[in-house]
PDB file of N, CA and C in Angstrom:
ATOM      1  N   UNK A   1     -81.680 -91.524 -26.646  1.00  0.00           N
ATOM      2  CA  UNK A   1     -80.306 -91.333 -27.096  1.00  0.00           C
ATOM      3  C   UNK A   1     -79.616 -90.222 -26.310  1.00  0.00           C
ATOM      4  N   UNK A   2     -80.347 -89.359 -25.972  1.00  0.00           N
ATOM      5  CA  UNK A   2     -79.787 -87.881 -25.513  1.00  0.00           C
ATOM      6  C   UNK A   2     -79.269 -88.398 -23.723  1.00  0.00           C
ATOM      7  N   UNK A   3     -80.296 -89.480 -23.155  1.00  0.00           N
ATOM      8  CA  UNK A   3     -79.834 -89.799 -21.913  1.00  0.00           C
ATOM      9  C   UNK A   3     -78.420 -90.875 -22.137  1.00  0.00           C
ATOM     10  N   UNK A   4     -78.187 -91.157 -23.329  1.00  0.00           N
ATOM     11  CA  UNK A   4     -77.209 -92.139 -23.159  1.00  0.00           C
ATOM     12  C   UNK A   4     -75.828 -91.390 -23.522  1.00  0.00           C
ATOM     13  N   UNK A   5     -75.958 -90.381 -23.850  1.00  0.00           N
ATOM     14  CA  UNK A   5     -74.959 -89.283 -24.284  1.00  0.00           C
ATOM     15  C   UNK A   5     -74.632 -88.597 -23.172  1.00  0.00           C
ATOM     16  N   UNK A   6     -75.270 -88.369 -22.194  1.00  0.00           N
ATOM     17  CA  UNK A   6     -75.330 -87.534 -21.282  1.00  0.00           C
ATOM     18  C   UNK A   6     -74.535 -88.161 -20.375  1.00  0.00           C
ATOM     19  N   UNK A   7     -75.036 -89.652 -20.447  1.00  0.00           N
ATOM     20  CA  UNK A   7     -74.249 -90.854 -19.517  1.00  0.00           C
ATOM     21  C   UNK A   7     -72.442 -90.911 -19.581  1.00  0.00           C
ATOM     22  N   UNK A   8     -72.103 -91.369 -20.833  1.00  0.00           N
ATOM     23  CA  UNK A   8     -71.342 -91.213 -21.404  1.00  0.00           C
ATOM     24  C   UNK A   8     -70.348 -89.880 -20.697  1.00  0.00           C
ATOM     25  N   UNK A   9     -70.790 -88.765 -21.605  1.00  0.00           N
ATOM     26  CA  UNK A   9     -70.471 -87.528 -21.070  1.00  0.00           C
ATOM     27  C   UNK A   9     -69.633 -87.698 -19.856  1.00  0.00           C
ATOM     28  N   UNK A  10     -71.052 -87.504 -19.011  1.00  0.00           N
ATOM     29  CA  UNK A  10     -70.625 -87.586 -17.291  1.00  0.00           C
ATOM     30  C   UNK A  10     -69.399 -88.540 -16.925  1.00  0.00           C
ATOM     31  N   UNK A  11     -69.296 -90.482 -17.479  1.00  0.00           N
ATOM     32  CA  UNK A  11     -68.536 -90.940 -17.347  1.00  0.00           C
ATOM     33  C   UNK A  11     -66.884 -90.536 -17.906  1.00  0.00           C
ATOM     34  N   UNK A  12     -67.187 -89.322 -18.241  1.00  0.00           N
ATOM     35  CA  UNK A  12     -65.755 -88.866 -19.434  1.00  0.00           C
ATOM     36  C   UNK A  12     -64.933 -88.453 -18.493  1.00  0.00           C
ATOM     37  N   UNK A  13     -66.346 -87.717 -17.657  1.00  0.00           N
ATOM     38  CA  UNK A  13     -65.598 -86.384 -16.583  1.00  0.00           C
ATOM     39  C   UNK A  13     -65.355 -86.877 -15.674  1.00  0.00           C
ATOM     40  N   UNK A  14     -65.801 -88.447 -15.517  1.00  0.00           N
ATOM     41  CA  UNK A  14     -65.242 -89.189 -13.922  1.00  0.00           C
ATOM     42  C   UNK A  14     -63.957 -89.745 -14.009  1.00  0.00           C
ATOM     43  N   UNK A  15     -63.710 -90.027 -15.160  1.00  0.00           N
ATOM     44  CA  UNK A  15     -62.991 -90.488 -15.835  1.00  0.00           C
ATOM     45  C   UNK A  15     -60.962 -89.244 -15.808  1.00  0.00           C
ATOM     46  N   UNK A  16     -61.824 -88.371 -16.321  1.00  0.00           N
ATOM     47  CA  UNK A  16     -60.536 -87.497 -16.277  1.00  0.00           C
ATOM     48  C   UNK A  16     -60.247 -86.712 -14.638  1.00  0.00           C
ATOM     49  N   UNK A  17     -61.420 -87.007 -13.850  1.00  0.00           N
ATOM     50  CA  UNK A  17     -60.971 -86.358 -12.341  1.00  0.00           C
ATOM     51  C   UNK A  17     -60.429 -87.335 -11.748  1.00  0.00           C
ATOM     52  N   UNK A  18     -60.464 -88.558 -12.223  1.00  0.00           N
ATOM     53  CA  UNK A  18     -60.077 -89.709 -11.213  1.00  0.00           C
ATOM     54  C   UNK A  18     -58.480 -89.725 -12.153  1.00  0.00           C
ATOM     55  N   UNK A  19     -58.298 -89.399 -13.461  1.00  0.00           N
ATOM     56  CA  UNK A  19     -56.980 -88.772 -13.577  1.00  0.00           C
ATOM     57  C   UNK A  19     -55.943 -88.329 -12.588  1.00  0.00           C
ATOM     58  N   UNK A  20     -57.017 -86.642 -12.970  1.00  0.00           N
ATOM     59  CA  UNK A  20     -55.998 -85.770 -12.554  1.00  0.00           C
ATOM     60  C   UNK A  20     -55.624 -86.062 -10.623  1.00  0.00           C
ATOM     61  N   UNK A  21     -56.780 -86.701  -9.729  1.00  0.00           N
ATOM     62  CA  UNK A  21     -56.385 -86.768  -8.641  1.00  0.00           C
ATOM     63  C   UNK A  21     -55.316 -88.288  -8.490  1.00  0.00           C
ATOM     64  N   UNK A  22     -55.186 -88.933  -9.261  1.00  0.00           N
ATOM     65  CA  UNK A  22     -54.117 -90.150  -9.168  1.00  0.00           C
ATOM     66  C   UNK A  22     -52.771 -89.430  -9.674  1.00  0.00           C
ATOM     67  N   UNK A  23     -53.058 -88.388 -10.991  1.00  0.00           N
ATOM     68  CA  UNK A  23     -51.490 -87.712 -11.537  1.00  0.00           C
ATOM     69  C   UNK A  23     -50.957 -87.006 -10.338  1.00  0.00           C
ATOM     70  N   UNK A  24     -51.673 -86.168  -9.904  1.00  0.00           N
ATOM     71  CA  UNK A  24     -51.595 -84.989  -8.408  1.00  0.00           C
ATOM     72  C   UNK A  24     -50.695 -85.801  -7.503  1.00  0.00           C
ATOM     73  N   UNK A  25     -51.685 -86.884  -7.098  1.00  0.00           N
ATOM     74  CA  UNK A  25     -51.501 -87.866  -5.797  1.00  0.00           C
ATOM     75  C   UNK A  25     -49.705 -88.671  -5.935  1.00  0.00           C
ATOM     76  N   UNK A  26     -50.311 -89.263  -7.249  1.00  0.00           N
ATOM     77  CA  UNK A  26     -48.523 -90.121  -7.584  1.00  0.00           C
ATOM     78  C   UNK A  26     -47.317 -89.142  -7.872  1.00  0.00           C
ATOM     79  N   UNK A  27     -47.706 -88.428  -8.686  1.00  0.00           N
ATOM     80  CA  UNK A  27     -46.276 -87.834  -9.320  1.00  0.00           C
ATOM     81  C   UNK A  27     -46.007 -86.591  -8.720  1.00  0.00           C
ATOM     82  N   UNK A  28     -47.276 -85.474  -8.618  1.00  0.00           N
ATOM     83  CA  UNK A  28     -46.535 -84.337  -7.807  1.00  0.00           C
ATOM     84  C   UNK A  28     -46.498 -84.217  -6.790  1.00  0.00           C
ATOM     85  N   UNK A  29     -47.503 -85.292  -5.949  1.00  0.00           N
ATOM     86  CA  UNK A  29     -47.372 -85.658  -4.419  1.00  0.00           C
ATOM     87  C   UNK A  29     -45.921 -86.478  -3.889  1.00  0.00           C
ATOM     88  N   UNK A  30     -45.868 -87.148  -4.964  1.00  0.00           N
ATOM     89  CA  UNK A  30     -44.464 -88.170  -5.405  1.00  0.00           C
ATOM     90  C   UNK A  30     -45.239 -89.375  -4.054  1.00  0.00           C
ATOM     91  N   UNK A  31     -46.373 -89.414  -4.524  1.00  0.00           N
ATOM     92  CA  UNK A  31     -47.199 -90.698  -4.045  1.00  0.00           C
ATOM     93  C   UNK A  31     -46.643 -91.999  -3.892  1.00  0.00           C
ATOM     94  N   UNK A  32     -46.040 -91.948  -5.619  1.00  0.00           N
ATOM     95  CA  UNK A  32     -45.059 -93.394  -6.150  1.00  0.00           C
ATOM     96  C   UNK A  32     -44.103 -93.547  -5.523  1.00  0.00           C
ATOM     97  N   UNK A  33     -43.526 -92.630  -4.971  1.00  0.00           N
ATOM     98  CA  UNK A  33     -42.323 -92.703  -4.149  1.00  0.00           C
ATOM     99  C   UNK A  33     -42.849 -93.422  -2.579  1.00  0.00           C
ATOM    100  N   UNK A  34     -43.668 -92.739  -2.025  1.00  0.00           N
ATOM    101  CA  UNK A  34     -44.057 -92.919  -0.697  1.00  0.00           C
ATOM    102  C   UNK A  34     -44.235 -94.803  -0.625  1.00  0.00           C
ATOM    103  N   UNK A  35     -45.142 -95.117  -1.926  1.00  0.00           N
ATOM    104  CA  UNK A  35     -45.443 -95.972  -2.178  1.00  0.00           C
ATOM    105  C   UNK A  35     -44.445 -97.530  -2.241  1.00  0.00           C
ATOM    106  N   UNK A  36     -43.185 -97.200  -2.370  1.00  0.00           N
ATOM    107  CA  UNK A  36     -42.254 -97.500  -2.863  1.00  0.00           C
ATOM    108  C   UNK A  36     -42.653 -98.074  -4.388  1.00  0.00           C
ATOM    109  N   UNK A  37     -42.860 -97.876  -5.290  1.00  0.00           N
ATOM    110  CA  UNK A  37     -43.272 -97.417  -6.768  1.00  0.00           C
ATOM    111  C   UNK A  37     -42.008 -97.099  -6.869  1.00  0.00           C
ATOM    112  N   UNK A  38     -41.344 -96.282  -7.164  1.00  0.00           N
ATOM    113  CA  UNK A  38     -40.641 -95.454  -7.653  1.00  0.00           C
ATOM    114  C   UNK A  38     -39.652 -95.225  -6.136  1.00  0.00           C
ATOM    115  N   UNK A  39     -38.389 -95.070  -6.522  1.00  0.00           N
ATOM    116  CA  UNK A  39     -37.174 -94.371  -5.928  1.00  0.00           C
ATOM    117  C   UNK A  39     -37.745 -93.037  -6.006  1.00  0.00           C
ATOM    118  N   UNK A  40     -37.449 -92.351  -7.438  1.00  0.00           N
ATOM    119  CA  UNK A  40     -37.579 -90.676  -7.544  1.00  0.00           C
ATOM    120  C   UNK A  40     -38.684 -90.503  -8.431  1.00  0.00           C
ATOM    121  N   UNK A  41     -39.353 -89.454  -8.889  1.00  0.00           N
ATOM    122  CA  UNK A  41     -40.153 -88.840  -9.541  1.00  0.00           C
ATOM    123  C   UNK A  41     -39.313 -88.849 -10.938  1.00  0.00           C
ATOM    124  N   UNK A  42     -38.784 -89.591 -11.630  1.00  0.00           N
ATOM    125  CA  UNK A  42     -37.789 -88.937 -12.700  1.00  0.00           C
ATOM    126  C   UNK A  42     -38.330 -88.066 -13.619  1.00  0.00           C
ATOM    127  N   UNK A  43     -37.658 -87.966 -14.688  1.00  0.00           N
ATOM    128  CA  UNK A  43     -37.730 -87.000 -16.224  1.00  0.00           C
ATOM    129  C   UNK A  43     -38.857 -87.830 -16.531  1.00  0.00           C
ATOM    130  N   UNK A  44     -38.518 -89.188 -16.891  1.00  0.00           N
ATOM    131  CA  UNK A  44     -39.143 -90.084 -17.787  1.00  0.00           C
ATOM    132  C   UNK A  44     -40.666 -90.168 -17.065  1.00  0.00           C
ATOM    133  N   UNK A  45     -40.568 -90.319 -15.959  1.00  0.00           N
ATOM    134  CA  UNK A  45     -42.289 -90.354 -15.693  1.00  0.00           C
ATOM    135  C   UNK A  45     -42.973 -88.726 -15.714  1.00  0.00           C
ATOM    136  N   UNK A  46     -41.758 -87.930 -15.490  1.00  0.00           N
ATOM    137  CA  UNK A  46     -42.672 -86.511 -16.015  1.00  0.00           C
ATOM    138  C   UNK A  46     -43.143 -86.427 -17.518  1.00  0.00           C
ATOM    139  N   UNK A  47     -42.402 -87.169 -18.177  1.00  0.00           N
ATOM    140  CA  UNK A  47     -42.420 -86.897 -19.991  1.00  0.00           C
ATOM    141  C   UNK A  47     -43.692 -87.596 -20.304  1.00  0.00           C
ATOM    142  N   UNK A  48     -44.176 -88.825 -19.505  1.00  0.00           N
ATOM    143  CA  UNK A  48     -44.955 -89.648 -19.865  1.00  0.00           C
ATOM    144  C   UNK A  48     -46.452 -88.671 -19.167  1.00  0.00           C
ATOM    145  N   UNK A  49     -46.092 -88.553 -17.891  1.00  0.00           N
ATOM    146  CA  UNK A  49     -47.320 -87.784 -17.940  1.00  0.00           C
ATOM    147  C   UNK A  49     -47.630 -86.416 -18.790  1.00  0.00           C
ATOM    148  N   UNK A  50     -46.478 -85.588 -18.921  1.00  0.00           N
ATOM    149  CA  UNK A  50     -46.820 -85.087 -20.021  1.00  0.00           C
ATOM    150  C   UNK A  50     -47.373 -85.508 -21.303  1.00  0.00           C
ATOM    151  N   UNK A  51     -47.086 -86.289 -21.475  1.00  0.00           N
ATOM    152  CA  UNK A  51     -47.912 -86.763 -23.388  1.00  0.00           C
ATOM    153  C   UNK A  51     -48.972 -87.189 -22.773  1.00  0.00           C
ATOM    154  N   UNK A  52     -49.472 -88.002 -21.458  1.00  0.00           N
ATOM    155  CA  UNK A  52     -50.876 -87.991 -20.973  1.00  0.00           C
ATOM    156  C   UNK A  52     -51.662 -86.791 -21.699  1.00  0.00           C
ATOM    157  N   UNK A  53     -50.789 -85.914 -20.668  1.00  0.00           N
ATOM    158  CA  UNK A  53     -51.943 -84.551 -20.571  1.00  0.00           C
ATOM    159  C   UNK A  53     -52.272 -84.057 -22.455  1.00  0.00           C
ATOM    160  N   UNK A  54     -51.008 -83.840 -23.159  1.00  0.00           N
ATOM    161  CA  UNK A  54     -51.119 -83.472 -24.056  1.00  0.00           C
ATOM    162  C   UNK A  54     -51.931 -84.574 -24.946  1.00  0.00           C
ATOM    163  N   UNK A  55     -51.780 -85.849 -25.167  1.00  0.00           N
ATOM    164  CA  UNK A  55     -53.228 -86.552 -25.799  1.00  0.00           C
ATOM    165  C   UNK A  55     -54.839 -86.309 -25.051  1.00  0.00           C
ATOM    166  N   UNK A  56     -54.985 -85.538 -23.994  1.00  0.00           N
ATOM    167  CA  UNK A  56     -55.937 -85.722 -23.409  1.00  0.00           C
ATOM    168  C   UNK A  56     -56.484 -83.833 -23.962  1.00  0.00           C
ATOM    169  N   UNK A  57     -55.393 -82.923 -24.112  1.00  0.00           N
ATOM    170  CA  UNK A  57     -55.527 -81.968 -24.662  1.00  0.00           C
ATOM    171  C   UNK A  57     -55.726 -81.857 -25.578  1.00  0.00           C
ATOM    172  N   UNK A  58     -55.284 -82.277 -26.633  1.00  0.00           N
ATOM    173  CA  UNK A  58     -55.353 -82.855 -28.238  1.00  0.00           C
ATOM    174  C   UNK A  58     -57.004 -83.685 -28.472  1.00  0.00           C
ATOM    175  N   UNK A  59     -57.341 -84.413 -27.935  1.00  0.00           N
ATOM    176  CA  UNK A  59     -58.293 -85.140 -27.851  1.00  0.00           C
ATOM    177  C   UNK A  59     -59.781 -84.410 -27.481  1.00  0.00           C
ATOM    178  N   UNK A  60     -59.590 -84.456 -26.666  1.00  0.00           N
ATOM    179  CA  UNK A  60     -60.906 -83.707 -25.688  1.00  0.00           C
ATOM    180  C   UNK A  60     -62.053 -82.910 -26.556  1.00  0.00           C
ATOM    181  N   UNK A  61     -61.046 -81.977 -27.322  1.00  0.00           N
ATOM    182  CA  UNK A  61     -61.750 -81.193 -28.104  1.00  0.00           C
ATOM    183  C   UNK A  61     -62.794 -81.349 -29.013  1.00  0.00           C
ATOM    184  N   UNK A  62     -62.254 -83.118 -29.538  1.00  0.00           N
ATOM    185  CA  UNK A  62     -62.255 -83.916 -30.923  1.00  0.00           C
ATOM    186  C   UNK A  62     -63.647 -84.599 -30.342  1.00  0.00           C
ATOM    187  N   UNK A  63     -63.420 -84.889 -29.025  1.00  0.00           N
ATOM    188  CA  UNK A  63     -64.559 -86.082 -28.654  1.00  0.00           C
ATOM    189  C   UNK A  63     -66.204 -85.005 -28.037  1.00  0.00           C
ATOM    190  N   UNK A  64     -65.808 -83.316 -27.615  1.00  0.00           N
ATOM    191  CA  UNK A  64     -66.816 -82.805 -27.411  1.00  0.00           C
ATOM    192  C   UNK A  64     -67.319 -82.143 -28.727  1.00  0.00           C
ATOM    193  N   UNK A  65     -66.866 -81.485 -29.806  1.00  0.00           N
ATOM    194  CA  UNK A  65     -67.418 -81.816 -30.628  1.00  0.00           C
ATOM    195  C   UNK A  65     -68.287 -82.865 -31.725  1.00  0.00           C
ATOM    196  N   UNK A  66     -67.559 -83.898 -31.646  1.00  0.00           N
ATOM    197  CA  UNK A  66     -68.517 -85.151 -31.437  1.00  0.00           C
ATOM    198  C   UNK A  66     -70.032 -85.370 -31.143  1.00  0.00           C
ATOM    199  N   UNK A  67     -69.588 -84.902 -30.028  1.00  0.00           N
ATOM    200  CA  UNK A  67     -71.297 -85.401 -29.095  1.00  0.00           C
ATOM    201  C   UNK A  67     -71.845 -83.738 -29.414  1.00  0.00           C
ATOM    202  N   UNK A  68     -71.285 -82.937 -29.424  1.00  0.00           N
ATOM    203  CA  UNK A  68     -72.299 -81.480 -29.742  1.00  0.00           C
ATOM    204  C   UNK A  68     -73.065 -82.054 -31.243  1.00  0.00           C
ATOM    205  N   UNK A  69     -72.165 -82.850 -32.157  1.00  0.00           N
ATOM    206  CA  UNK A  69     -73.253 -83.461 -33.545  1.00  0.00           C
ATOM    207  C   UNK A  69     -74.515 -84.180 -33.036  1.00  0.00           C
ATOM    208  N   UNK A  70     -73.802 -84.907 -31.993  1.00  0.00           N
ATOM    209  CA  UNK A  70     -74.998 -86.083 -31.378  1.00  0.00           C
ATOM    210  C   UNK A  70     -76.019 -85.329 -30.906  1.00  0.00           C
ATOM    211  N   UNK A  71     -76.165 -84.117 -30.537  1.00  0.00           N
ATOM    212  CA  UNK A  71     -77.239 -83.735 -29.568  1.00  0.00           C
ATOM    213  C   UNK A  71     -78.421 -82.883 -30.373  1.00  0.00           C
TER     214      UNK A  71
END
């Protein structure tokens, strides 16, 4: 059980770096733009990645306590 937690785990953290380097890359690189995605970087895709970050802030906490029960 402890290796399948661990698995897990690890996939959390691949999970949120492959995030933050696509948020980086698209929106403050203005990637989407380069891309033609997007004209501009607007409000609205800043707002959205904001509530990203903030459910992922909100969350995070919820899901490593979690697995600290599991272990």
């Amino acid at each position: 059980a402890s290796s399948s937690i661990n698995d897990v785990e690890h996939r959390l953290i691949e999970l949120l770096n492959l995030f933050n380097s696509k948020t980086c890359q698209l929106v403050l690189g203005a990637g989407a733009v380069k891309l033609g995605k997007n004209k501009t970087i607007s409000a609205k895709i800043l707002a959205i990645t904001c509530r990203c970050l903030q459910f992922i802030k909100i969350t995070l906490p919820k899901i490593k306590a979690h697995f600290d029960q599991l272990k």
